[in-house]
N, C-alpha and C. Protein backbone atom coordinates (compact mmCIF):
# COMPACT_ATOMS: atom_id res chain seq x y z
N UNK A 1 75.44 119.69 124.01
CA UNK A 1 75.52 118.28 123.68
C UNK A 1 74.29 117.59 124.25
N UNK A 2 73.72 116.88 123.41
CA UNK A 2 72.65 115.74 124.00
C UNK A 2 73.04 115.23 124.99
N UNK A 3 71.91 115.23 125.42
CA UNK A 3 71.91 113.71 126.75
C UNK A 3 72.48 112.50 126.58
N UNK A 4 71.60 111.89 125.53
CA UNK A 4 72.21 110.15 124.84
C UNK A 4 72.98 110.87 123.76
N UNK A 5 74.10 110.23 123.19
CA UNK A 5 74.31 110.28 121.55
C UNK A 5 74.38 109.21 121.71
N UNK A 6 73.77 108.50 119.58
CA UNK A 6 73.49 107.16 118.99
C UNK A 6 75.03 106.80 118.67
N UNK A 7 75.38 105.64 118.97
CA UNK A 7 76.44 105.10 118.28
C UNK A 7 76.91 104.87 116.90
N UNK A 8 77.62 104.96 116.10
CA UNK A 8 78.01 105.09 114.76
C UNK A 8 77.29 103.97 114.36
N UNK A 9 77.72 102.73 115.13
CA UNK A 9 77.25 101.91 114.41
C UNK A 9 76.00 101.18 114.39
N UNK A 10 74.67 102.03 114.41
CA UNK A 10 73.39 102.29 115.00
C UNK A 10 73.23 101.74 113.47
N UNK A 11 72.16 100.64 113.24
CA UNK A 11 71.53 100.67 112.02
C UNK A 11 70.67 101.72 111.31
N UNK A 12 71.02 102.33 110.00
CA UNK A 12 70.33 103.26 109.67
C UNK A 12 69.15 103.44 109.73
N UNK A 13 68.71 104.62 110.42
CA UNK A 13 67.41 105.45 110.86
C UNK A 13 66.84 104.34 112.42
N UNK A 14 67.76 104.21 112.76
CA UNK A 14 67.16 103.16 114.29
C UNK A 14 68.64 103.36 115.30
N UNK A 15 68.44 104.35 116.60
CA UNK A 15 69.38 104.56 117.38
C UNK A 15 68.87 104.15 118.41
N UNK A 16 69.33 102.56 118.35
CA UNK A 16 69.27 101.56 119.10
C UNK A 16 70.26 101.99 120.29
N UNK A 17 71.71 101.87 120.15
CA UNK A 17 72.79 102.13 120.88
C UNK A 17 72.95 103.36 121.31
N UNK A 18 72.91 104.13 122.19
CA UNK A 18 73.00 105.68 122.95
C UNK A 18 73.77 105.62 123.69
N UNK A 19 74.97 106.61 124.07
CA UNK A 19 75.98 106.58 125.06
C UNK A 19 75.44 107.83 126.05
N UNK A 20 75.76 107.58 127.46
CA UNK A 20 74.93 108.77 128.24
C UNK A 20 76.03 109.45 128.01
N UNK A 21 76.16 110.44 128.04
CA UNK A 21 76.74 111.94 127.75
C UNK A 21 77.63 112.44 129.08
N UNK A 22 76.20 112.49 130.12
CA UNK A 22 76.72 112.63 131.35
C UNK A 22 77.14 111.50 132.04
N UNK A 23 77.71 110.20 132.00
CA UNK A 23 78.21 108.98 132.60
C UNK A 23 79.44 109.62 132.95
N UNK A 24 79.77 109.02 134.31
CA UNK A 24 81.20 109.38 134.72
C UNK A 24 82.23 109.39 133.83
N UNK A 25 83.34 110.11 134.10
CA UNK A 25 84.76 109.62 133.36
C UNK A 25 84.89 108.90 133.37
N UNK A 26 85.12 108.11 134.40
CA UNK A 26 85.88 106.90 134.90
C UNK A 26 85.01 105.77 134.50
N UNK A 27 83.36 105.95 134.45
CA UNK A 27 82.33 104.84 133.53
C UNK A 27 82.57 105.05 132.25
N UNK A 28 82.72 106.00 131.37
CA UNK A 28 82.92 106.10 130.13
C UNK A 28 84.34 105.80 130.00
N UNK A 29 85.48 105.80 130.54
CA UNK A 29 86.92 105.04 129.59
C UNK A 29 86.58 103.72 130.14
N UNK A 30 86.48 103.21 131.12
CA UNK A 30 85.81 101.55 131.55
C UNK A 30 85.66 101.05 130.20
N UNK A 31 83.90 101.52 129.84
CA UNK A 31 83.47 101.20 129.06
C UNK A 31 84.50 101.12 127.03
N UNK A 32 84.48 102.20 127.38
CA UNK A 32 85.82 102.62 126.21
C UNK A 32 87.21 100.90 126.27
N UNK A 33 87.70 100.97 127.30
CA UNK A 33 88.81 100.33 127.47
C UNK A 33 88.03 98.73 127.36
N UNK A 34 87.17 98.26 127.52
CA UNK A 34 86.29 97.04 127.78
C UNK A 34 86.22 96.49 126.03
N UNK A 35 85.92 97.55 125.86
CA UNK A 35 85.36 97.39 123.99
C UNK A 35 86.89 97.16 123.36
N UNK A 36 88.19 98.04 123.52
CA UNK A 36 89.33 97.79 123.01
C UNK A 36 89.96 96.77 123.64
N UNK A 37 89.81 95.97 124.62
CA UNK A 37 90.68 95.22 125.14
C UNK A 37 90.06 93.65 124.46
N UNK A 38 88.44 93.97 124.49
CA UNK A 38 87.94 92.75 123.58
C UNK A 38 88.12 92.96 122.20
N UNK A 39 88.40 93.82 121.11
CA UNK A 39 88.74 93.84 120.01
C UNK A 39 90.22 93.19 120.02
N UNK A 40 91.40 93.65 121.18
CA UNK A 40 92.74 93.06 120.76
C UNK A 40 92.71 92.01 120.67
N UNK A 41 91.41 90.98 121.52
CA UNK A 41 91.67 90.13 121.84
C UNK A 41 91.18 88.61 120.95
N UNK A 42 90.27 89.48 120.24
CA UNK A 42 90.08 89.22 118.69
C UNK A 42 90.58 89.00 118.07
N UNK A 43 91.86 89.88 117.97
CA UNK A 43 92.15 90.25 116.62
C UNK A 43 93.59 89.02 117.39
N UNK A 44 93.89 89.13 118.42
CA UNK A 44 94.82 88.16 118.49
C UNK A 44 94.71 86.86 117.72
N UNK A 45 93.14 86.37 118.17
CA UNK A 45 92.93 85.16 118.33
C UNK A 45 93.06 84.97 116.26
N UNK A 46 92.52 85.68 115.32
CA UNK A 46 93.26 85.91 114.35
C UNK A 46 94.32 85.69 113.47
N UNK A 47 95.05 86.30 114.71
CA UNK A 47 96.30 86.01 114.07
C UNK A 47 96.91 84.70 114.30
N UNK A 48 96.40 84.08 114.99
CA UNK A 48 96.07 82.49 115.32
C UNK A 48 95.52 81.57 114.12
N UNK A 49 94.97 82.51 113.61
CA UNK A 49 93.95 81.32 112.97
C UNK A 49 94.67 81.11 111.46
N UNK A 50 94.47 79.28 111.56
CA UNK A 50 95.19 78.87 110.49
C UNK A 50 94.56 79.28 109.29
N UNK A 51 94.76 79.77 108.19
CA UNK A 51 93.92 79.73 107.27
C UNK A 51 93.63 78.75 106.45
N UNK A 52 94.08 77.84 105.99
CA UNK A 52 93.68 76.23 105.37
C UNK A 52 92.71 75.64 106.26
N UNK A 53 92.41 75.27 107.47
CA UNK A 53 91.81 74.94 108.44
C UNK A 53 90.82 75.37 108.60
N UNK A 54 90.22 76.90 108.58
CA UNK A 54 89.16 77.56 109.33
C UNK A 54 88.63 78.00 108.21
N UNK A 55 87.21 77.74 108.66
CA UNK A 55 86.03 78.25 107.72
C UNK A 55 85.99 80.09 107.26
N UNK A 56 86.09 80.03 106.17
CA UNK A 56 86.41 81.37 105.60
C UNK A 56 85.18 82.84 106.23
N UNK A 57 84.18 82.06 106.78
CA UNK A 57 82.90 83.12 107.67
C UNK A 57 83.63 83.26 109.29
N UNK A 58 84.91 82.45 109.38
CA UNK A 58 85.20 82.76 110.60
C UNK A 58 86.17 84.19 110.43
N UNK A 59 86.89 84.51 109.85
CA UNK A 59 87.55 85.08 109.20
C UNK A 59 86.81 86.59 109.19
N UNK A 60 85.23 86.93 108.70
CA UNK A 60 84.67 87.76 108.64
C UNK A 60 84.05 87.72 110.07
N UNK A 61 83.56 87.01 110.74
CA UNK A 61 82.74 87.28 112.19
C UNK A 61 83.66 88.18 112.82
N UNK A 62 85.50 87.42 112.79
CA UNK A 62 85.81 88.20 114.15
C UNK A 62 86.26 89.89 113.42
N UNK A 63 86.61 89.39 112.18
CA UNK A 63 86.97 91.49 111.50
C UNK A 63 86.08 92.08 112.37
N UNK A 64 84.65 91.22 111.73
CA UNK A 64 82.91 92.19 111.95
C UNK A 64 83.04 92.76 113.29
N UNK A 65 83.37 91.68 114.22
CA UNK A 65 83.04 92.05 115.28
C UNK A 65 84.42 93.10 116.07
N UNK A 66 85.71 92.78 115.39
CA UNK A 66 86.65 93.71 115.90
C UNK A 66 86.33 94.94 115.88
N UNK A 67 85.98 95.04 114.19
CA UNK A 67 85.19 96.49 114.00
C UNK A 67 84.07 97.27 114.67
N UNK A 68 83.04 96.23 114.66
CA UNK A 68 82.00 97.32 116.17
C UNK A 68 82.49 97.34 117.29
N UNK A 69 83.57 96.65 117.43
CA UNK A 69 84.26 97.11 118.93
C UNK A 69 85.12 98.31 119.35
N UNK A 70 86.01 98.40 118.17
CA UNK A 70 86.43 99.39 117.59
C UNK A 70 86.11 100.49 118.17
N UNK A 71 84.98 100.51 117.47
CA UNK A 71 83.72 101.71 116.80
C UNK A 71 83.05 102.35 117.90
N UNK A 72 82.57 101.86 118.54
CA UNK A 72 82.02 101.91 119.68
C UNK A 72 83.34 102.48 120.63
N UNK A 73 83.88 102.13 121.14
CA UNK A 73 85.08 102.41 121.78
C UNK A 73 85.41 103.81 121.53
N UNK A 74 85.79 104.17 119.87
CA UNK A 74 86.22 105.48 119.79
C UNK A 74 84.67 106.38 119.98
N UNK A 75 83.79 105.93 119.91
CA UNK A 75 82.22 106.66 120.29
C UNK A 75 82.33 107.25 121.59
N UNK A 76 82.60 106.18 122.34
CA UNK A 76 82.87 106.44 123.34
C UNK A 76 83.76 107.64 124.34
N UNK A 77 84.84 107.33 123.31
CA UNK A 77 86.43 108.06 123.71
C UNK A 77 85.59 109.78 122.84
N UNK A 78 84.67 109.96 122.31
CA UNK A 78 84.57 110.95 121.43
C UNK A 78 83.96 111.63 122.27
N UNK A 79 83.08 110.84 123.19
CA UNK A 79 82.29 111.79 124.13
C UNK A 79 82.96 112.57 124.98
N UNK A 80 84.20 112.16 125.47
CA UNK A 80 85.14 112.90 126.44
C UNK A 80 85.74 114.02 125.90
N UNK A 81 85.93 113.91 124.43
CA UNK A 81 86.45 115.00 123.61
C UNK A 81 85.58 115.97 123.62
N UNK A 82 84.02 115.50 123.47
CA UNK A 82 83.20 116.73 123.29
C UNK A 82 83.49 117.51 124.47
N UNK A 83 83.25 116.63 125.66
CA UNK A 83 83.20 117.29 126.81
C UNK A 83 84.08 118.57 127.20
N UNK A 84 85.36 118.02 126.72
CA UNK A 84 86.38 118.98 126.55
C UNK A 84 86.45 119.82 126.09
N UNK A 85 85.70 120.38 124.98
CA UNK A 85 85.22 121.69 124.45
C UNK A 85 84.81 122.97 125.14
């Protein structure tokens, strides 16, 4: 396994985002748990939101952003799997 791996959601042909490989356990679910706890917290705020009221780009920011949180998160959680191999 590499040193860095690029994150999924790396713009194509540019691996901006790299997860260290070798980062602690306990730094890599942190990190892991940081990214899902701000996606729930998203997606709460969501389910909050009136829809007659709120601008229909608000609607797409927080998906957008639930989703690279997501994403990242299971990137994350994937590295521990490799490890496990």
């Amino acid at each position: 396994m590499s040193h860095y791996l690029p994150q999924t959601d790396n713009p194509v042909g540019s691996d901006v985002l790299l997860i260290d490989t070798r980062a602690s356990v306990s730094a890599l679910l942190t990190c892991a748990e940081q990214r899902f706890q701000a996606a729930k917290n998203l997606l709460r705020c969501l389910a909050h939101i009136n829809t007659y009221s709120s601008d229909p780009h608000d609607l797409s920011a927080v998906c957008e952003a639930s989703s690279l949180l997501l994403q990242q998160g299971c990137d994350v959680l994937g590295v521990l799997v490799l490890r496990e191999m």
